[in-house]
Protein backbone atom coordinates (compact mmCIF):
# COMPACT_ATOMS: atom_id res chain seq x y z
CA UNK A 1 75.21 13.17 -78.85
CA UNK A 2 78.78 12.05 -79.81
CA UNK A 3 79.78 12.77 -76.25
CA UNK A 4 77.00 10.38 -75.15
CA UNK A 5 77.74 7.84 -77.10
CA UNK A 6 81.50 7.76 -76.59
CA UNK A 7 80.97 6.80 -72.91
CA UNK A 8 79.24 3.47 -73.19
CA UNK A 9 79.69 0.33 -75.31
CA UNK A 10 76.09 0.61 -76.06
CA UNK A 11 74.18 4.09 -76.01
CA UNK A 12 70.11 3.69 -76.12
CA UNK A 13 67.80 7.19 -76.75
CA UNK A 14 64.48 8.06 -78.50
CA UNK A 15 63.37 11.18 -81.27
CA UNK A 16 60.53 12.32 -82.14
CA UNK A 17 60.18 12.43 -85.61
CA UNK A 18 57.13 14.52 -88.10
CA UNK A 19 53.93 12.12 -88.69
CA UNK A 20 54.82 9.64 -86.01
CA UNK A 21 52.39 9.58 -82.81
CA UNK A 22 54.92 7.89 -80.84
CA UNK A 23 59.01 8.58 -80.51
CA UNK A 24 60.67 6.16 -82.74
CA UNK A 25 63.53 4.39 -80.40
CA UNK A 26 67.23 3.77 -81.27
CA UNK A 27 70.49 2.23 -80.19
CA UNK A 28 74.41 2.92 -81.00
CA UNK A 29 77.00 0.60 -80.50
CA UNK A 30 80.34 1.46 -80.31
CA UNK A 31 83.26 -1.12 -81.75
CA UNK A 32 86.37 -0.65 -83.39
CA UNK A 33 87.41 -2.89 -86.81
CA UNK A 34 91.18 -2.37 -87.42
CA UNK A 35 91.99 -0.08 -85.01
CA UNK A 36 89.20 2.58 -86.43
CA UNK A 37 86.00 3.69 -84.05
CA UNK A 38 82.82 2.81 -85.53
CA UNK A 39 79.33 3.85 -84.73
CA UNK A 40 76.37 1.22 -85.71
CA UNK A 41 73.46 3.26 -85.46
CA UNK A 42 69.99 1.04 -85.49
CA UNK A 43 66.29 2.68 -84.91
CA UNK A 44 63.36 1.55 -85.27
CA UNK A 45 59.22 2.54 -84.86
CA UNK A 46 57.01 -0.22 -83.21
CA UNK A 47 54.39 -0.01 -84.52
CA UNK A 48 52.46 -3.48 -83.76
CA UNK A 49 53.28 -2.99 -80.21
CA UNK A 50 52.12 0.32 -79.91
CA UNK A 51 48.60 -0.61 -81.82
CA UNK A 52 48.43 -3.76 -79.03
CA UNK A 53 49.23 -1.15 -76.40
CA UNK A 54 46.10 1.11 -77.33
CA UNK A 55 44.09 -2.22 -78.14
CA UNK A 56 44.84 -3.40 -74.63
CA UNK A 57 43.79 0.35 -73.14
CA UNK A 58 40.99 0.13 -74.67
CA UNK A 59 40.23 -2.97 -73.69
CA UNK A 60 40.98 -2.67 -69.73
CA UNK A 61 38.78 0.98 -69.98
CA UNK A 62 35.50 -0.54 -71.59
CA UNK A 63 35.98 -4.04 -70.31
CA UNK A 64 36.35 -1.95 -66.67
CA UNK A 65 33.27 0.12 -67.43
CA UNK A 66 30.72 -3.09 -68.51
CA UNK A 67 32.25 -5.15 -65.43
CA UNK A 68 31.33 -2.03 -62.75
CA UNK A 69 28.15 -1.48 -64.65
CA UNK A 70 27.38 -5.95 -64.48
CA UNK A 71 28.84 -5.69 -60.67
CA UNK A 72 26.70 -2.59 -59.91
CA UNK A 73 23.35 -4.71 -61.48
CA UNK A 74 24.22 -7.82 -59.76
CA UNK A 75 24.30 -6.23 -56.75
CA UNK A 76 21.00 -4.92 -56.77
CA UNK A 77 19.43 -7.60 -57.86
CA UNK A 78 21.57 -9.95 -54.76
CA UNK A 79 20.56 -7.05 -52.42
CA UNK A 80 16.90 -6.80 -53.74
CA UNK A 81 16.28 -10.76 -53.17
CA UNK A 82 18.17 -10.35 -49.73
CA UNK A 83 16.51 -7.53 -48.29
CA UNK A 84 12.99 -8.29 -49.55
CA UNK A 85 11.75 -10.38 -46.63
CA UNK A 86 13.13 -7.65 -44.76
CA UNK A 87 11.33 -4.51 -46.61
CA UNK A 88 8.38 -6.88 -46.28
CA UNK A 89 8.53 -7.04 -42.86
CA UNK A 90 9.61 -2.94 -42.58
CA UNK A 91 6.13 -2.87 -44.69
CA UNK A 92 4.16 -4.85 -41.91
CA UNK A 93 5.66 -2.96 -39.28
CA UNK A 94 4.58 0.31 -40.92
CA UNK A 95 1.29 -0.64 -41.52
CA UNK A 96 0.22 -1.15 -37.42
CA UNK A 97 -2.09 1.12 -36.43
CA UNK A 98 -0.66 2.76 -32.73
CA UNK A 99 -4.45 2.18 -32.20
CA UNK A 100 -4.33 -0.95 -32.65
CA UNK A 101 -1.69 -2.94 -31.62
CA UNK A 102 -3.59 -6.65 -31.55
CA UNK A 103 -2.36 -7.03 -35.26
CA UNK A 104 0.77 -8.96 -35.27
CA UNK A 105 2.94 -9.55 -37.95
CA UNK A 106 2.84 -12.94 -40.23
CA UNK A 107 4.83 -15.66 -38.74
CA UNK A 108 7.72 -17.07 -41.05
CA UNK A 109 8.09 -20.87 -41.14
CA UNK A 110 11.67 -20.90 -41.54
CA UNK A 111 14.17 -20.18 -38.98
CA UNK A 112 16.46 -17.30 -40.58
CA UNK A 113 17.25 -13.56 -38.46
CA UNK A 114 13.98 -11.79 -40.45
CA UNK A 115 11.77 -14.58 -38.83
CA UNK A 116 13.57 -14.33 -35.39
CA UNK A 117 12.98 -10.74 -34.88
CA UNK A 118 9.53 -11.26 -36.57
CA UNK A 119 9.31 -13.56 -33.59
CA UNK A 120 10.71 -11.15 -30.96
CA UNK A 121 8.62 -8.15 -32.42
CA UNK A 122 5.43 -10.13 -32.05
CA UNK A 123 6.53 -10.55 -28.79
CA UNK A 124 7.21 -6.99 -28.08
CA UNK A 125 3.86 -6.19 -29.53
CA UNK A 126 2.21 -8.30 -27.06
CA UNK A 127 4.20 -6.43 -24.37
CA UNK A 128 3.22 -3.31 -25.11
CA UNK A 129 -0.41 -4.33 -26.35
CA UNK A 130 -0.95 -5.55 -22.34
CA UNK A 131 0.88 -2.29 -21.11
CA UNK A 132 -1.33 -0.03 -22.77
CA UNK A 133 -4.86 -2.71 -21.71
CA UNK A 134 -3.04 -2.11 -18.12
CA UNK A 135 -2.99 1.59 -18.60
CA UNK A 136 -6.33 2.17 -19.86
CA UNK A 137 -7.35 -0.21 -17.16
CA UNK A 138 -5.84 1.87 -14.80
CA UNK A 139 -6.73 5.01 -15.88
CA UNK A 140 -10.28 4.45 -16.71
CA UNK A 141 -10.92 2.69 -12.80
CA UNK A 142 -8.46 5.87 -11.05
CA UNK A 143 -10.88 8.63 -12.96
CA UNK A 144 -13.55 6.30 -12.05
CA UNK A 145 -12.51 6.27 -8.68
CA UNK A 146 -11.89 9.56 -7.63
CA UNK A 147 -15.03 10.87 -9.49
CA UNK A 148 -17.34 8.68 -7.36
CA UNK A 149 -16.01 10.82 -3.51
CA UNK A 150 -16.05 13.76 -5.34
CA UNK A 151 -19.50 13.91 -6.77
CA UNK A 152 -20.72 12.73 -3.40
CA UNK A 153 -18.55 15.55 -1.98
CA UNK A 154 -19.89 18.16 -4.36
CA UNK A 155 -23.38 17.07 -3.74
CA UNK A 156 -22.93 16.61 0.18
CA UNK A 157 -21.66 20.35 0.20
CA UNK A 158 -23.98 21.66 -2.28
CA UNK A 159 -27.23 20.22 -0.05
CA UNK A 160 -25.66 21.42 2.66
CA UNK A 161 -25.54 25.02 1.50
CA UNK A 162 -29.04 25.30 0.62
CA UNK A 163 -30.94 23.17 3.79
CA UNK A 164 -28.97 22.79 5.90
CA UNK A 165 -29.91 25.34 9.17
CA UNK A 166 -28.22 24.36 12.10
CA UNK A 167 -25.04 23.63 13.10
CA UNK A 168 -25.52 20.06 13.55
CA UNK A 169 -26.89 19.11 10.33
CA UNK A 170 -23.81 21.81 8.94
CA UNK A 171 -21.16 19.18 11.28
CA UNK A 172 -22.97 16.34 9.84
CA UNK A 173 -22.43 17.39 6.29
CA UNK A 174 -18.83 18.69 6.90
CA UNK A 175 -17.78 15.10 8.35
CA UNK A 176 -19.46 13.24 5.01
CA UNK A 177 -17.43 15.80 2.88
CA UNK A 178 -14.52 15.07 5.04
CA UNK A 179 -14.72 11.84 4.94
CA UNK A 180 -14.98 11.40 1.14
CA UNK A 181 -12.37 13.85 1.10
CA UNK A 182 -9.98 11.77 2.66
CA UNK A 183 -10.58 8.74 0.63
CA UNK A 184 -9.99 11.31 -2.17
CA UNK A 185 -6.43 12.32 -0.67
CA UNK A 186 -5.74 8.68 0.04
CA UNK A 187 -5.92 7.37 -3.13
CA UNK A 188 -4.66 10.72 -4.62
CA UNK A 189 -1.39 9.36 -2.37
CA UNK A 190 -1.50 6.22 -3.47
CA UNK A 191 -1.10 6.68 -6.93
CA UNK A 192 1.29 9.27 -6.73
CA UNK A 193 3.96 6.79 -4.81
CA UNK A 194 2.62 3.73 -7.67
CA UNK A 195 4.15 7.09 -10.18
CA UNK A 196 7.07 7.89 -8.39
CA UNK A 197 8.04 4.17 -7.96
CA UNK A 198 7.48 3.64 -11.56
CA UNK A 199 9.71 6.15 -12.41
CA UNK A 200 12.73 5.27 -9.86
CA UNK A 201 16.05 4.35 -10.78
CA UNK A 202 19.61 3.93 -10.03
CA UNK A 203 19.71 7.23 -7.97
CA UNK A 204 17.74 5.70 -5.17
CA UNK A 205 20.07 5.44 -2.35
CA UNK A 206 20.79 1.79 -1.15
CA UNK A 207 22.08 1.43 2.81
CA UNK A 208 22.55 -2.08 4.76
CA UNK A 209 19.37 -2.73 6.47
CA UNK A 210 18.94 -5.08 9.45
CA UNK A 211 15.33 -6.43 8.27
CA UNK A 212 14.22 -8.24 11.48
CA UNK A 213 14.72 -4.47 12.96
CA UNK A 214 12.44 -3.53 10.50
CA UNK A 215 10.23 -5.68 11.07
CA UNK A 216 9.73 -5.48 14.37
CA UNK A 217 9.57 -1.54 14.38
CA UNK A 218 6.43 -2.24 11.93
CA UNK A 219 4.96 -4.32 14.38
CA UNK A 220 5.05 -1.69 17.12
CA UNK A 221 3.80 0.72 14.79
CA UNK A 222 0.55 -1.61 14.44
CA UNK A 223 0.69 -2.21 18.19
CA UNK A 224 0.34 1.28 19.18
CA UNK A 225 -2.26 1.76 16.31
CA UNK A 226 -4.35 -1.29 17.70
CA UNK A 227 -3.51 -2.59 20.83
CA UNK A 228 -6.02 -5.81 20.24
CA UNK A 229 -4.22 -6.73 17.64
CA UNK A 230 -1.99 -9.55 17.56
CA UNK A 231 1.26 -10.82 15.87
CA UNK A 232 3.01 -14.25 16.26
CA UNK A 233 6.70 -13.44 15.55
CA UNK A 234 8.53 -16.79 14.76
CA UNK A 235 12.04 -16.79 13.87
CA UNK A 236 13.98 -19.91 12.35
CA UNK A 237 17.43 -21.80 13.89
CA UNK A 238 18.89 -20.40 11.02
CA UNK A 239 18.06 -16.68 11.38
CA UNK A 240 18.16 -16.04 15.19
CA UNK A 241 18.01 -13.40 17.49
CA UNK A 242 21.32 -12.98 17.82
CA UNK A 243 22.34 -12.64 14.30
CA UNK A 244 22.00 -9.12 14.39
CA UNK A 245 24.74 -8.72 11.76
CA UNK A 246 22.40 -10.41 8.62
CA UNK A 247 21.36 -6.81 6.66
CA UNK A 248 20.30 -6.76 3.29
CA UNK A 249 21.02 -3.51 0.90
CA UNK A 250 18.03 -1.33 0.37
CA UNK A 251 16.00 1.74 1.32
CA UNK A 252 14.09 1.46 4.77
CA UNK A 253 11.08 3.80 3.80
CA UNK A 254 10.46 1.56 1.01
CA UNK A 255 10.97 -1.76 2.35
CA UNK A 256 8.78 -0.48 5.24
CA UNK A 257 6.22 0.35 2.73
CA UNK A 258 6.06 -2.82 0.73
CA UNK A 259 5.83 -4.95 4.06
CA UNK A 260 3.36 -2.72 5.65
CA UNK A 261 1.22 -2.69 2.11
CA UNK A 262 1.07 -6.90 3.07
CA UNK A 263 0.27 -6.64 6.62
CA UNK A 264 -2.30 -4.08 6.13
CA UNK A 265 -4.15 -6.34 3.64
CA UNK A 266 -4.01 -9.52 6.33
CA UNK A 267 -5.57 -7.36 8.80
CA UNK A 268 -7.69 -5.80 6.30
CA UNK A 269 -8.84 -9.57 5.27
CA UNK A 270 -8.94 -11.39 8.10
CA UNK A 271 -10.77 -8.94 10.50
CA UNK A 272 -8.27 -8.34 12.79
CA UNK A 273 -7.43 -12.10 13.59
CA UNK A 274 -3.86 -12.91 15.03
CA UNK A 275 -1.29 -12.14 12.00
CA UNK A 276 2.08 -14.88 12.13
CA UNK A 277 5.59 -13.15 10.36
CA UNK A 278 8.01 -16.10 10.02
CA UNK A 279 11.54 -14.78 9.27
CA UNK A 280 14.46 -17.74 8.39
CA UNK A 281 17.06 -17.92 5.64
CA UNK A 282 15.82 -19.58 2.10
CA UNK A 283 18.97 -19.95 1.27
CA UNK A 284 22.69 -19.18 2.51
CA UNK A 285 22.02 -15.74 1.23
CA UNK A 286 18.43 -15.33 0.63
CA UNK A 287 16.30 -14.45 3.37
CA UNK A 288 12.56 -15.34 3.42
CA UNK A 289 9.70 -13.33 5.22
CA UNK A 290 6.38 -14.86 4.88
CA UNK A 291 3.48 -12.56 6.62
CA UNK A 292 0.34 -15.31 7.17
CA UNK A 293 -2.98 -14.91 7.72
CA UNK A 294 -6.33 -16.55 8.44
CA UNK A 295 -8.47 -14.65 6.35
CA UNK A 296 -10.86 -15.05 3.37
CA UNK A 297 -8.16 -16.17 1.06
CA UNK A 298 -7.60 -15.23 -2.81
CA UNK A 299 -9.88 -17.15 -5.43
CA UNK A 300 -7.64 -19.07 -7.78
CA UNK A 301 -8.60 -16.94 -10.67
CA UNK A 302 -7.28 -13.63 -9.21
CA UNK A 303 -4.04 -14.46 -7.98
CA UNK A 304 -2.45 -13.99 -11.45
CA UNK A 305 -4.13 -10.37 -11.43
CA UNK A 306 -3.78 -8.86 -8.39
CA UNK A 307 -0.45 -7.20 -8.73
CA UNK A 308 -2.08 -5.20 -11.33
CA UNK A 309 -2.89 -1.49 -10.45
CA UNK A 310 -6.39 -0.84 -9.56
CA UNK A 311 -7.49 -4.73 -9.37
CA UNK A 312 -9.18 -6.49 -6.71
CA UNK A 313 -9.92 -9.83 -5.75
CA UNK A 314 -13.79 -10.88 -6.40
CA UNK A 315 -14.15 -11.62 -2.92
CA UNK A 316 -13.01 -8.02 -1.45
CA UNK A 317 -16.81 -7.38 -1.09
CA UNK A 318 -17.53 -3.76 0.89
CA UNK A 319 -14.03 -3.63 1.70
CA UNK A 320 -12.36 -0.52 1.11
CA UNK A 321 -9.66 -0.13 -1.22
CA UNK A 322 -8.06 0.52 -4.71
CA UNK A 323 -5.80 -2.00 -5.79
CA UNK A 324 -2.78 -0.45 -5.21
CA UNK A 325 -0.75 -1.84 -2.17
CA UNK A 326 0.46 -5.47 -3.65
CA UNK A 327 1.44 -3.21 -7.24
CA UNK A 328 3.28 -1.06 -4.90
CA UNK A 329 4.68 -3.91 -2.90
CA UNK A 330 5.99 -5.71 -6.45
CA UNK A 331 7.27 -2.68 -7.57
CA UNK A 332 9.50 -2.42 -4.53
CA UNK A 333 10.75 -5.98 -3.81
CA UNK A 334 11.92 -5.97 -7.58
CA UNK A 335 13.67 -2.63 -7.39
CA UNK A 336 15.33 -4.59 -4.41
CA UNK A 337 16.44 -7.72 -6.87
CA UNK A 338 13.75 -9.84 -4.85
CA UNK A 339 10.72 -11.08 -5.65
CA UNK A 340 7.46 -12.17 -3.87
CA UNK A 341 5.20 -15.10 -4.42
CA UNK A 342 1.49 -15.61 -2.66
CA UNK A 343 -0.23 -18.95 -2.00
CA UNK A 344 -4.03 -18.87 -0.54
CA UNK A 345 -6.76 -20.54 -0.17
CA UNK A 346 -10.13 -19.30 -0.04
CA UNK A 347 -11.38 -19.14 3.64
CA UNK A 348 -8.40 -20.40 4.99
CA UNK A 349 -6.07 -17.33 4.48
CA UNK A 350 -3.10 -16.24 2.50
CA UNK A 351 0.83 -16.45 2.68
CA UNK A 352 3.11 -13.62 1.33
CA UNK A 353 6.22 -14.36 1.27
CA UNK A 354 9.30 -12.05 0.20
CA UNK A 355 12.46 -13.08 -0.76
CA UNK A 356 15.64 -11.07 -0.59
CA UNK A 357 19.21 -11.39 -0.92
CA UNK A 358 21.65 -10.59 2.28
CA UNK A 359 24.43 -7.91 2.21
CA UNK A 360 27.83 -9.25 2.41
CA UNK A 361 29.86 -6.05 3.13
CA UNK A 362 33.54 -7.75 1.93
């Protein structure tokens, strides 16, 4: 201690001393009075400081605890009157019957997020109500459809098997099954492609087509099929002959499809009257096709609905079909980025027209 305290002016150090909690602290100075070394020794126990010390400890510890425990209540009562428009709403959402999907939820006045997506939910709900109306729609006319040729096939055969004798009433019989067979297989076809279609994506391979090819290639098809039938090809200044280089970025057996599903319905309509394709550009790089006819024309009413699958126009009378081809034909121009638009009028015919943007290969 002495050998401390001789090194420094001032020499500081604590003890611990019996009954005291705390060390007691203490300080030696060193000075000499008339040439003799002296040691003032001073030490001291704070007490006061040390009680403030364990006041103030207790103090930050309980005053710590009661401010967590207020923040921790506050909280839940902020979050509680924050989130209850929006466990209201989770409520409401719960509550819709999959069976059911013409409720809708209640429509907030104000103009916060839980009535926006209130908003856009409703929305979706009506989405998905008309999907599923479409579906049962489609469902209930397909099963509808395809039992009507193949009760009349199953009675055509089973009459046939008990009277008939000879081989021509047996031929007879065989080409009415046949017959309703094939309108069977047809429409089995059809909806099959309206499923695969559906169910396309990215994956479909895309290669520059040169539509007025196409086109033209269609029209021979239909030539060969029916020589008396007739086509007025008339293409604009702006889309010529010549300008053999104007492709657009698709698939040909699809594109063939969807313009075929149009022509077949002019000819279909109009009994076999002359059909005009007019091919020019709608834009600097949008071509137009419009396939006219002279037909019986789509009523006003139906031209909203006929895209839909299995729907007809009220005038289709004894004409056969199932309300497939313009669904197809939609399906196809969108997968394309294009889109198609119809004007008719009844008796006077109908215009189809497609619209669909050119390739630019740089």
């Amino acid at each position: 201690f002495f050998q401390n305290i001789d090194t420094k002016e001032e020499y500081r150090f604590h003890y611990k001393t019996a009954g005291d909690q705390h060390e007691k602290d203490g300080l030696v100075i060193t000075f000499f009075n008339e040439g003799v070394k002296k040691y003032a020794v001073i030490t001291a126990y704070n007490q006061d400081g040390f009680e403030m010390l364990y006041s103030l400890k207790s103090i930050l510890i309980y005053g710590n605890v009661i401010l967590i425990f207020l923040i921790a209540i506050s909280g839940y009562l902020l979050s509680y009157v924050a989130l209850k428009p929006l466990n209201k709403l989770v409520h409401e959402i719960e509550a819709i019957n999959p069976n059911n999907l013409n409720v809708k939820l209640i429509e907030r006045k104000n103009n916060n997020e839980v009535a926006i997506v209130a908003s856009s939910f409703n929305g979706l709900l009506s989405k998905i109500n008309a999907l599923v109306e479409n579906q049962r729609s489609f469902i209930s006319y397909a099963s509808h459809e395809l039992r009507t040729p193949l009760a009349a096939i199953s009675g055509i055969l089973e009459t046939s098997v008990k009277y008939d004798k000879d081989i021509e009433d047996i031929k007879s019989s065989s080409e009415q099954a046949y017959k309703e067979l094939s309108k069977v297989v047809f429409l089995t076809n059809e909806l099959l492609q309206l499923s695969k279609i559906e169910s396309i994506d990215s994956q479909i391979k895309f290669v520059p087509v040169n539509l007025l090819e196409l086109v033209i290639d269609i029209i021979d098809i239909y030539k060969n099929r029916d020589k008396n039938q007739e086509f007025d090809l008339f293409i604009s200044d702006g889309y010529t002959i010549e300008s053999n280089d104007i492709t657009i970025l698709g698939n040909e057996d699809l594109l063939k499809t969807a313009i075929s599903n149009i022509i077949d319905n002019a000819i279909k309509y109009s009994d076999g009257k002359k059909i005009f394709l007019r091919m020019e550009m709608n834009t600097d790089e949008e071509i137009k096709m419009s396939i006219i006819d002279k037909g019986i024309g789509i009523e006003s009413m139906d031209i909203d609905i006929i895209y839909n699958p299995m729907t007809r126009g009220i005038n289709t009378g004894a004409k056969e079909g199932y309300g497939l081809g313009l669904t197809l034909t939609k399906k196809i121009i969108e997968i394309h980025k294009g889109r198609i638009e119809i004007k008719s009028k009844p008796q006077h015919g109908t215009e189809a027209s497609i619209f669909l943007l050119t390739h630019n290969p740089s």
